[in-house]
N, C-alpha and C. Protein backbone atom coordinates (compact mmCIF):
# COMPACT_ATOMS: atom_id res chain seq x y z
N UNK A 1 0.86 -1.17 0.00
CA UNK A 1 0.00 0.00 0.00
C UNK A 1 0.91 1.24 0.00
N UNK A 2 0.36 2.02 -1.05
CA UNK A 2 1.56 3.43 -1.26
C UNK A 2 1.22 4.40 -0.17
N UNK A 3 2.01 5.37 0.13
CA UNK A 3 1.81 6.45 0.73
C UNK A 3 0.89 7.01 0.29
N UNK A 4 0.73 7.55 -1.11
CA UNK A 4 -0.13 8.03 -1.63
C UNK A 4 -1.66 7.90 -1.72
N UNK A 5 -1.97 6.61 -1.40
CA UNK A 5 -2.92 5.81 -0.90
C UNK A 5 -4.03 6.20 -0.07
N UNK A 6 -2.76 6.28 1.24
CA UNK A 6 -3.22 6.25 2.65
C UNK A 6 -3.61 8.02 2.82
N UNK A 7 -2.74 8.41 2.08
CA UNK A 7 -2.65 10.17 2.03
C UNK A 7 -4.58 10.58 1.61
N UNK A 8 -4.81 10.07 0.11
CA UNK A 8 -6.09 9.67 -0.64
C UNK A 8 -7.21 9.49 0.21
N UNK A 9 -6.76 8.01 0.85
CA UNK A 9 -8.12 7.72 1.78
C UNK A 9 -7.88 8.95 3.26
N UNK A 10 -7.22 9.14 3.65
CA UNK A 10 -7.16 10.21 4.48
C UNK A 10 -8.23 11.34 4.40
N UNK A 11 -8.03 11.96 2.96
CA UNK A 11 -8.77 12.88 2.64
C UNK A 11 -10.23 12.78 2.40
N UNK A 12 -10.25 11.39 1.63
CA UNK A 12 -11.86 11.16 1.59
C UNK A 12 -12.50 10.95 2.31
N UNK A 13 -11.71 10.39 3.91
CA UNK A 13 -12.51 10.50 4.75
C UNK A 13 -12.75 11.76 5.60
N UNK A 14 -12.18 12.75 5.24
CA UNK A 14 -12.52 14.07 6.31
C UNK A 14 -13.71 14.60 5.55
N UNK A 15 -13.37 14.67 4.05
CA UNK A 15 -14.52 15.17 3.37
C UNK A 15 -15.69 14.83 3.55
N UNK A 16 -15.58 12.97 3.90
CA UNK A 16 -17.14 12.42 4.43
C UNK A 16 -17.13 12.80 5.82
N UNK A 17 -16.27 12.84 6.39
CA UNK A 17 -16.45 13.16 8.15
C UNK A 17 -16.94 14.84 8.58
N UNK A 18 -16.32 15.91 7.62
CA UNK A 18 -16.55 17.38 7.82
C UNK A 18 -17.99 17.49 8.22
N UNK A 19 -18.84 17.13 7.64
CA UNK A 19 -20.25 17.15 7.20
C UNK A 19 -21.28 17.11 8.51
N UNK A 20 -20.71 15.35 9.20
CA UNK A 20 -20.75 15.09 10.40
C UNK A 20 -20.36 15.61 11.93
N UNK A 21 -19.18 16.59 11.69
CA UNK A 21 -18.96 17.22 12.81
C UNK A 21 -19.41 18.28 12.55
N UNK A 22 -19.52 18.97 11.40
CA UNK A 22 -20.04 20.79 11.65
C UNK A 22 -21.26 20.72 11.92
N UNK A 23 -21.98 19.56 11.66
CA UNK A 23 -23.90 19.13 12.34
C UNK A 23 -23.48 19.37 13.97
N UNK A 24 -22.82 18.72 14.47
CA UNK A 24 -22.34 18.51 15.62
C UNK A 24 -22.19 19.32 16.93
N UNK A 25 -20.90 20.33 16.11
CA UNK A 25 -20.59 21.31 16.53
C UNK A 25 -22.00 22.64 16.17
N UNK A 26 -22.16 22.79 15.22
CA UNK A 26 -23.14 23.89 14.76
C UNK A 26 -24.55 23.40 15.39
N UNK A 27 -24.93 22.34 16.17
CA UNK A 27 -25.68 21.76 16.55
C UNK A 27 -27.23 21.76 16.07
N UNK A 28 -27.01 21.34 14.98
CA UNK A 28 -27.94 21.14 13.80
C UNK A 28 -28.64 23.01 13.37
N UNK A 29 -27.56 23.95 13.46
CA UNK A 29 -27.61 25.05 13.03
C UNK A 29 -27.08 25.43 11.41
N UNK A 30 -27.83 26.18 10.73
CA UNK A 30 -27.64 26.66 9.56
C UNK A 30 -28.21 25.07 8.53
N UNK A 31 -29.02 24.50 8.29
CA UNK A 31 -29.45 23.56 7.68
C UNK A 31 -30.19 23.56 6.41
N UNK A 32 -29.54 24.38 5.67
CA UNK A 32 -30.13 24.83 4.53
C UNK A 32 -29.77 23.94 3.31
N UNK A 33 -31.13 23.04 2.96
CA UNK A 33 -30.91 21.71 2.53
C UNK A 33 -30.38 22.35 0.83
N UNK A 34 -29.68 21.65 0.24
CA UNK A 34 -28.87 21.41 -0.77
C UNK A 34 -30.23 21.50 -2.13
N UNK A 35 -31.50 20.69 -2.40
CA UNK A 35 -32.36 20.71 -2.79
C UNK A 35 -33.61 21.70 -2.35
N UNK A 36 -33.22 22.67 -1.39
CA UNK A 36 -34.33 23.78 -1.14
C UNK A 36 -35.70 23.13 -1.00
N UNK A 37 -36.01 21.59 -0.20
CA UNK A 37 -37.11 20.93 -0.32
C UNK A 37 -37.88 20.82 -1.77
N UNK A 38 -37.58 20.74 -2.43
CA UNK A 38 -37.58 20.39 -3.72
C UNK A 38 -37.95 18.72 -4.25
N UNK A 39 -38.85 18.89 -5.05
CA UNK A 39 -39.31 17.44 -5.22
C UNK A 39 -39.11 16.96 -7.07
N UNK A 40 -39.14 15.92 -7.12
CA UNK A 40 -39.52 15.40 -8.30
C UNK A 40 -40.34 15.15 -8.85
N UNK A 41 -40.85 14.55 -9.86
CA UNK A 41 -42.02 14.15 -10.22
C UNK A 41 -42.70 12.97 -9.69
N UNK A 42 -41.73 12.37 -9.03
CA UNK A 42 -42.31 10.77 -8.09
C UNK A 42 -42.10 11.29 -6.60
N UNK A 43 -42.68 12.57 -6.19
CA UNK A 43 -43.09 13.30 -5.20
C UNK A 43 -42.04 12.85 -3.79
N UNK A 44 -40.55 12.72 -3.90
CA UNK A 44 -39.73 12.59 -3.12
C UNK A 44 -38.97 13.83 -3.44
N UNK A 45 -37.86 14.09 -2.41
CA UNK A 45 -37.53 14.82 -2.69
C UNK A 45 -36.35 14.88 -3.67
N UNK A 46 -34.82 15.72 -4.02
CA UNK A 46 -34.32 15.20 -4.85
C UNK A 46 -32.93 14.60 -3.96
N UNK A 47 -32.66 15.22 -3.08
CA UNK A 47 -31.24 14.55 -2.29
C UNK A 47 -32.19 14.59 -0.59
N UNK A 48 -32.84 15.16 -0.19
CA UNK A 48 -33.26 14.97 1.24
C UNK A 48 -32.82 16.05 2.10
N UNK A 49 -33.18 16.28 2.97
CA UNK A 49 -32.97 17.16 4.20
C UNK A 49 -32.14 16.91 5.09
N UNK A 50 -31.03 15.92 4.76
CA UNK A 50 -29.89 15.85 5.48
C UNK A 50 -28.22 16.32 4.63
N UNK A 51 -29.04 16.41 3.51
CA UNK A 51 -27.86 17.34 2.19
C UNK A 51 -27.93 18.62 2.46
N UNK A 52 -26.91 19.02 2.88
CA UNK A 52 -26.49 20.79 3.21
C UNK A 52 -25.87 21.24 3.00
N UNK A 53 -25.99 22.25 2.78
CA UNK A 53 -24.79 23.57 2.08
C UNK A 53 -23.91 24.00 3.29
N UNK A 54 -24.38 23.62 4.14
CA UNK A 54 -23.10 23.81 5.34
C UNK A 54 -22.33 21.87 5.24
N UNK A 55 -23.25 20.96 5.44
CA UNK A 55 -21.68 20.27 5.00
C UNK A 55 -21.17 19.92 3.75
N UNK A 56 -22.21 20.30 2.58
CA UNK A 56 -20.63 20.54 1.72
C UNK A 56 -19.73 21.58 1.63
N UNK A 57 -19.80 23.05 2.56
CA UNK A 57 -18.93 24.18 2.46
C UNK A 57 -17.75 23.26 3.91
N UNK A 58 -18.27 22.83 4.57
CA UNK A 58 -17.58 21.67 5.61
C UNK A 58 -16.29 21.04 5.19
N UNK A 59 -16.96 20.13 4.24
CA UNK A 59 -16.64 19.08 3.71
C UNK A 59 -15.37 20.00 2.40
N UNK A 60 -15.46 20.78 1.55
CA UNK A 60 -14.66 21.68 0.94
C UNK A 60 -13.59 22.56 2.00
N UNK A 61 -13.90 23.11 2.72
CA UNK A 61 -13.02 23.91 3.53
C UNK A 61 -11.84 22.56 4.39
N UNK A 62 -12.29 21.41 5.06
CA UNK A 62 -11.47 21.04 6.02
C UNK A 62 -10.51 20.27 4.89
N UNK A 63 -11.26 19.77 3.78
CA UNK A 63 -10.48 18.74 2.95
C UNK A 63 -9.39 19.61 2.38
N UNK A 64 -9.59 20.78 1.94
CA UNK A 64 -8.55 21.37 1.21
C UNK A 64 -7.57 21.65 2.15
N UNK A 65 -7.98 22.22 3.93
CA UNK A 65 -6.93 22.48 4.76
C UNK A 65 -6.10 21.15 4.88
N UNK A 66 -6.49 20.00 4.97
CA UNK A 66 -5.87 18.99 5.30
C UNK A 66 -4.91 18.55 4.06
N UNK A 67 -5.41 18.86 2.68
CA UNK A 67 -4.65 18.67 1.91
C UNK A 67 -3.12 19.88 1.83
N UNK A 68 -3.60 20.72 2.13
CA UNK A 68 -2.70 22.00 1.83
C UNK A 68 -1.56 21.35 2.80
N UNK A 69 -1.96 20.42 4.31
CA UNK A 69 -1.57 20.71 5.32
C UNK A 69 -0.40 18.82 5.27
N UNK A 70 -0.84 18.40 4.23
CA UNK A 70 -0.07 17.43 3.66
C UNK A 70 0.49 17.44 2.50
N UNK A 71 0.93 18.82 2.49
CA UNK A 71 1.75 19.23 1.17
C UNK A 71 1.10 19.38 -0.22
N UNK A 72 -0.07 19.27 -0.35
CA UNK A 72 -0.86 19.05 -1.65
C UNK A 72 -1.45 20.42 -1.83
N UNK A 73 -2.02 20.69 -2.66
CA UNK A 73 -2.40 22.15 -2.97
C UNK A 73 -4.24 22.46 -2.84
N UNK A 74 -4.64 23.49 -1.92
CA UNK A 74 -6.15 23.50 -1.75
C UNK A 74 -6.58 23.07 -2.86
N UNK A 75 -6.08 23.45 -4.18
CA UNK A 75 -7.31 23.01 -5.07
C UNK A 75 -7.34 21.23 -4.98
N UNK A 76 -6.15 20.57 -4.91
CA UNK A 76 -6.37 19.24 -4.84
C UNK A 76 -7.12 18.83 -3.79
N UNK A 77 -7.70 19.58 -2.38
CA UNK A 77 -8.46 19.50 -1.63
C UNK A 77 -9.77 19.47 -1.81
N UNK A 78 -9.72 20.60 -2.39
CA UNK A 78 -11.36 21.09 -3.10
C UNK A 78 -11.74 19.89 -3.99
N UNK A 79 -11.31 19.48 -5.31
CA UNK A 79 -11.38 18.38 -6.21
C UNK A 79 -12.06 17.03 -5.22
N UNK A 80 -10.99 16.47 -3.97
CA UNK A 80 -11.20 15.63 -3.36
C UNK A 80 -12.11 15.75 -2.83
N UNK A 81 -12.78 17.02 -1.85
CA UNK A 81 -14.19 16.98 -1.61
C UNK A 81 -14.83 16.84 -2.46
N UNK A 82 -15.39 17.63 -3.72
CA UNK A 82 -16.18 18.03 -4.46
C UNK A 82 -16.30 16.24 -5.06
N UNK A 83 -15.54 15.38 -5.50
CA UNK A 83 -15.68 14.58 -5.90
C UNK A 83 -16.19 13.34 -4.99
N UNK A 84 -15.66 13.57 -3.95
CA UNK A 84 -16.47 13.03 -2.53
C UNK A 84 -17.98 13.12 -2.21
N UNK A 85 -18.36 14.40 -2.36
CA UNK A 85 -19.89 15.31 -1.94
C UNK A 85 -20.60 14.90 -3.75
N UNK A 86 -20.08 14.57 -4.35
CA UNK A 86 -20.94 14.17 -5.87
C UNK A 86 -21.62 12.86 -5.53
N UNK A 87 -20.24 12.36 -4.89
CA UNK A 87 -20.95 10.50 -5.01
C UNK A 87 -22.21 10.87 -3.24
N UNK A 88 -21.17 11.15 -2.74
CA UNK A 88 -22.71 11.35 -1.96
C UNK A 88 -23.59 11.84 -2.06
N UNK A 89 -24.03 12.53 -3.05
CA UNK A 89 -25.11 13.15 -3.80
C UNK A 89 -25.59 12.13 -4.41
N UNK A 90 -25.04 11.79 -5.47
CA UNK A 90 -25.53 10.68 -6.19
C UNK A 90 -26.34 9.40 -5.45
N UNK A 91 -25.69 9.03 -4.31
CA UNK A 91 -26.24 7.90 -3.26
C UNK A 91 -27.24 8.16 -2.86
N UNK A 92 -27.57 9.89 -2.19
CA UNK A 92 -28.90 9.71 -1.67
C UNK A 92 -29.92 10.71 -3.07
N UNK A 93 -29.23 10.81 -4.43
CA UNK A 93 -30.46 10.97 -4.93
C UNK A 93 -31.14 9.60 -5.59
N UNK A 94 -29.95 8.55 -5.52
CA UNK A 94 -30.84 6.99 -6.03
C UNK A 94 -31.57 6.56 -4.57
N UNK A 95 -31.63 6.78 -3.41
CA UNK A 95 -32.33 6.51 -2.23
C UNK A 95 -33.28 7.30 -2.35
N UNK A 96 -33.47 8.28 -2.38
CA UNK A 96 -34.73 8.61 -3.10
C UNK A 96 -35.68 8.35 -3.74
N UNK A 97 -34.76 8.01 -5.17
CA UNK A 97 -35.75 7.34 -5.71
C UNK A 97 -36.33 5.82 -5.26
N UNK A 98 -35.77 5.30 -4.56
CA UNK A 98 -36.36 4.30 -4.23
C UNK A 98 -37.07 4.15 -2.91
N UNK A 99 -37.27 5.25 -2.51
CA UNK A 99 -38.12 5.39 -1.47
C UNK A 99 -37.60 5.20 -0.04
N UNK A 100 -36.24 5.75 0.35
CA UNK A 100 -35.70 5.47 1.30
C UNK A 100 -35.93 6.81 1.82
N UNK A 101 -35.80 6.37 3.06
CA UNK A 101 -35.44 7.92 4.37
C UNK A 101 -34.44 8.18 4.03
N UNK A 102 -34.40 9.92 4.42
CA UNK A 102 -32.71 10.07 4.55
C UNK A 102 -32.36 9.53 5.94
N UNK A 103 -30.85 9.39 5.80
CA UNK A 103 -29.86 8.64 6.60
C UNK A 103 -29.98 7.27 6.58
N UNK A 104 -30.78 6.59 5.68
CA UNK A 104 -30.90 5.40 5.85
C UNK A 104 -29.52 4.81 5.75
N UNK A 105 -29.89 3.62 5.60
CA UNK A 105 -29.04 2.54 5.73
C UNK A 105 -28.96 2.05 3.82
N UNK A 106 -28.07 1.72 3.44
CA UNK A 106 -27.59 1.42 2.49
C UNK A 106 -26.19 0.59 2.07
N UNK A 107 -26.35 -0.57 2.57
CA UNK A 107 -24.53 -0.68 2.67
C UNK A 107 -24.10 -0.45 1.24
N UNK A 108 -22.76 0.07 0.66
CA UNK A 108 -22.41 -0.08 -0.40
C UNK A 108 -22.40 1.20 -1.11
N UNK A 109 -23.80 1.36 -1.46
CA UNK A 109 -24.11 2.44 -1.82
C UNK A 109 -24.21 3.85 -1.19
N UNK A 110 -23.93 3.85 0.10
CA UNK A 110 -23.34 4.79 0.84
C UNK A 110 -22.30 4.92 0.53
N UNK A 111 -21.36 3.67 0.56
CA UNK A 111 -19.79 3.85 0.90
C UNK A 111 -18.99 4.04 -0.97
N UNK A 112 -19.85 3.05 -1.31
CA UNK A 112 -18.56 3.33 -2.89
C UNK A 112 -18.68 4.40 -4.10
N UNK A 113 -19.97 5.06 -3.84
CA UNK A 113 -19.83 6.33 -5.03
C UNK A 113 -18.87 7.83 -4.25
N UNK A 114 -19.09 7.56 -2.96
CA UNK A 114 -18.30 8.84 -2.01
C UNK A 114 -16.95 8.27 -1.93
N UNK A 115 -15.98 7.54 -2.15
CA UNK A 115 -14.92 7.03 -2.06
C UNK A 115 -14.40 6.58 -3.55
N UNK A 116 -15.54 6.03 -4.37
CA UNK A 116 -14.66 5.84 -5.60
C UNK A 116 -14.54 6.94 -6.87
N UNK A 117 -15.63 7.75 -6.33
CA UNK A 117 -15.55 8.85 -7.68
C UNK A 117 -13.96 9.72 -6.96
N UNK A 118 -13.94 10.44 -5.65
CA UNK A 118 -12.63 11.16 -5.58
C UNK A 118 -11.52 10.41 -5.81
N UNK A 119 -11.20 8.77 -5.58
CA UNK A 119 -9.88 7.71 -5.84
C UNK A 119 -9.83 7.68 -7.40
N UNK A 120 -11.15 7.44 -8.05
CA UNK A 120 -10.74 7.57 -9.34
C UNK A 120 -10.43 8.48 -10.31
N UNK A 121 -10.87 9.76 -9.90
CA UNK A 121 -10.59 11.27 -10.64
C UNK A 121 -9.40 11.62 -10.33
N UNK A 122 -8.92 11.36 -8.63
CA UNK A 122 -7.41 11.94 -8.51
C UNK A 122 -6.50 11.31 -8.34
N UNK A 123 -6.82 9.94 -9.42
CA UNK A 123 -5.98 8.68 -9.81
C UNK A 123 -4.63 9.69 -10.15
N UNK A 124 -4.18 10.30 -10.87
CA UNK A 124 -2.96 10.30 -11.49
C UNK A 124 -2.44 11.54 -10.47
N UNK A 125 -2.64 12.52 -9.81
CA UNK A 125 -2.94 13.22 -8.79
C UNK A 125 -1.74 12.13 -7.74
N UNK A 126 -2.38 11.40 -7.27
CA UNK A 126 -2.19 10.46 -6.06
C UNK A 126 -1.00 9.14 -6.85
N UNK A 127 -0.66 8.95 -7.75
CA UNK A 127 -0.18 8.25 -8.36
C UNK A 127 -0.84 6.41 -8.31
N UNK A 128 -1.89 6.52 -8.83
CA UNK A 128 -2.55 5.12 -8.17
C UNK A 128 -2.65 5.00 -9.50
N UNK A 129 -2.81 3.26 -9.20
CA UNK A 129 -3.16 2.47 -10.71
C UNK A 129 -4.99 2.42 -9.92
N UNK A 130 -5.60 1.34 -11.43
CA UNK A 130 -6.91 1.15 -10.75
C UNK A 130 -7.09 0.14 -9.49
N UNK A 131 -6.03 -0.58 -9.66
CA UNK A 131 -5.85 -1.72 -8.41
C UNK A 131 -6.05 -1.16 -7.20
N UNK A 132 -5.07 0.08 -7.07
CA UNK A 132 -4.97 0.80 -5.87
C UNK A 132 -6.46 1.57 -5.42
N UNK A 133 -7.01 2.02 -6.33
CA UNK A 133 -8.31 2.69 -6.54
C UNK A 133 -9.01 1.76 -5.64
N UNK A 134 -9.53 0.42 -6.30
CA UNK A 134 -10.30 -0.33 -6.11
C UNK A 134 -9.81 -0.62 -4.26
N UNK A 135 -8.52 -1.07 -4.02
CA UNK A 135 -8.44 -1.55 -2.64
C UNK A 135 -8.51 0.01 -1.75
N UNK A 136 -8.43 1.14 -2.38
CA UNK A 136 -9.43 2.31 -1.20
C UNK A 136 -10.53 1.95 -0.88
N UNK A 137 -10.99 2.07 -1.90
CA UNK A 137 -12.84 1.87 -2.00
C UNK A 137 -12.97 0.48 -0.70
N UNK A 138 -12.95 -0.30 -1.13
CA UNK A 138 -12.15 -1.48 -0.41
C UNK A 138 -11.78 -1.50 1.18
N UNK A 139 -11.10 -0.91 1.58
CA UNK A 139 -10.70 -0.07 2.92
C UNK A 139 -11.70 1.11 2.93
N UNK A 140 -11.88 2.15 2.13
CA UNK A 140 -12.78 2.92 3.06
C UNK A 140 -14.02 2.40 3.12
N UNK A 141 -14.70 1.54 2.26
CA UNK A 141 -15.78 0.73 2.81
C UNK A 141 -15.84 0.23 4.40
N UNK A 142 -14.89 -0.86 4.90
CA UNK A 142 -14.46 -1.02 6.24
C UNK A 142 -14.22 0.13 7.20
N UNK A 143 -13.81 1.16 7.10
CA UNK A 143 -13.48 1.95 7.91
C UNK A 143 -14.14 2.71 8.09
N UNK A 144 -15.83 3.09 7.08
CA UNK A 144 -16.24 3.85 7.16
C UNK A 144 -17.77 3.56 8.35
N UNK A 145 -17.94 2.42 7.80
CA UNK A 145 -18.54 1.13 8.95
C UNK A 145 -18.75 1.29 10.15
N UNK A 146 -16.96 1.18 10.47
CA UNK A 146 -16.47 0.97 11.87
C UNK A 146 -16.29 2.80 12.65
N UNK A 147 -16.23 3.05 11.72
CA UNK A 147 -16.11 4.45 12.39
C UNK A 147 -17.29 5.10 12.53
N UNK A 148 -18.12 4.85 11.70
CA UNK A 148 -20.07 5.30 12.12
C UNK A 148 -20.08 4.84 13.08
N UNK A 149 -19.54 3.35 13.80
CA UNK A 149 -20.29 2.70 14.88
C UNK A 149 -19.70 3.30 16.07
N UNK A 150 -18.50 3.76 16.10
CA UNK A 150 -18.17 4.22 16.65
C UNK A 150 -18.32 5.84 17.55
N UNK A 151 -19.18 6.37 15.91
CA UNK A 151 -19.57 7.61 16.20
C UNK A 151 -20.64 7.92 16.68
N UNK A 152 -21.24 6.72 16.41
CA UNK A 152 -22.78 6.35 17.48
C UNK A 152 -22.58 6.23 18.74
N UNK A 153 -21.62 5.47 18.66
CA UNK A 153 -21.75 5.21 20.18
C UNK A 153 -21.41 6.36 21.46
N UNK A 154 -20.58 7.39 20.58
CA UNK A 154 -19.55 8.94 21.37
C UNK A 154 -20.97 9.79 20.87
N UNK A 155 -22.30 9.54 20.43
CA UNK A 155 -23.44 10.24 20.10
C UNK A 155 -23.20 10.94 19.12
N UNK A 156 -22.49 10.95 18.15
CA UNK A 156 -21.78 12.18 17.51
C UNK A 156 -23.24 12.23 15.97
N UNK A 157 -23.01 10.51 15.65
CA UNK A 157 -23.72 10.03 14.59
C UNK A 157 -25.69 10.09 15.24
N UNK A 158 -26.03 10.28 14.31
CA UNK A 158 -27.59 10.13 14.94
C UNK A 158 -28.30 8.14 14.75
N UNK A 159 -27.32 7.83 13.50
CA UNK A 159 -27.89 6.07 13.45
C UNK A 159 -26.14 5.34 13.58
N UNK A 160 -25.59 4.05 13.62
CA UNK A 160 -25.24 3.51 13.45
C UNK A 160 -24.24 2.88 12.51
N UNK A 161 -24.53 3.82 11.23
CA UNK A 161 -24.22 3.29 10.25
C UNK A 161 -24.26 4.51 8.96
């Protein structure tokens, strides 16, 4: 496993983690949903009321500090969120459509569009083949798991998972 790797999954996980602590800290202040309650034509909404413009400004601000702060340049920060906050977009606008709550539960589909769209865009960035790609996704699947359960349990998380 490269440095570069560990550097990668590092980042994708603050970008998914930012989100979670500025709820936290801001204590469910400034919640100005991402979709403006906004619906579709199959009368759901389009990402849910747990998509916010405070954690993706979260999720953009800490990732780029952390990148800047591991030698990489904010914009490679920004990229890594932004490509992070897509797939999690993407996850809960297909939960949607299928009639899920937000925060549900989803294994998989939580974890691999928020981890594999930023590993695979800042493939050459990070110097990764797709092998390497795939065993992030791979690891941050596991870690992302274990660290919800964890964040449940310190109350931080509102479910489990």
């Amino acid at each position: 496993m490269t440095f570069e790797l560990l550097q990668l999954l590092f980042l994708i996980i603050i970008a998914n983690g930012a989100p979670i602590l500025i709820r936290e800290v801001l204590n469910d202040g400034f919640t100005l949903a991402i979709d403006f309650g906004n619906k579709l034509s199959d009368n759901h909404r389009i990402f849910g009321s747990s998509k916010t413009w405070r954690g993706i400004f979260a999720a953009l601000f800490a990732t780029s500090v952390a990148a800047w702060l591991l030698g990489y340049s904010l914009v490679t920060g920004l990229l890594v969120a932004a490509y992070a906050m897509l797939g999690d977009l993407l996850s809960s606008f297909i939960k949607r459509r299928l009639a899920m709550a937000p925060s549900s539960a989803a294994p998989l589909l939580d974890q691999v569009p928020e981890s594999f769209f930023p590993a695979f865009m800042m493939m050459q960035v990070f110097n990764l083949e797709i092998s390497s790609v795939i065993l992030l996704v791979l690891i941050f699947i596991i870690l992302e798991l274990a660290i919800s359960h964890v964040l449940y349990v310190w109350g931080i998380r509102k479910r489990p998972y």
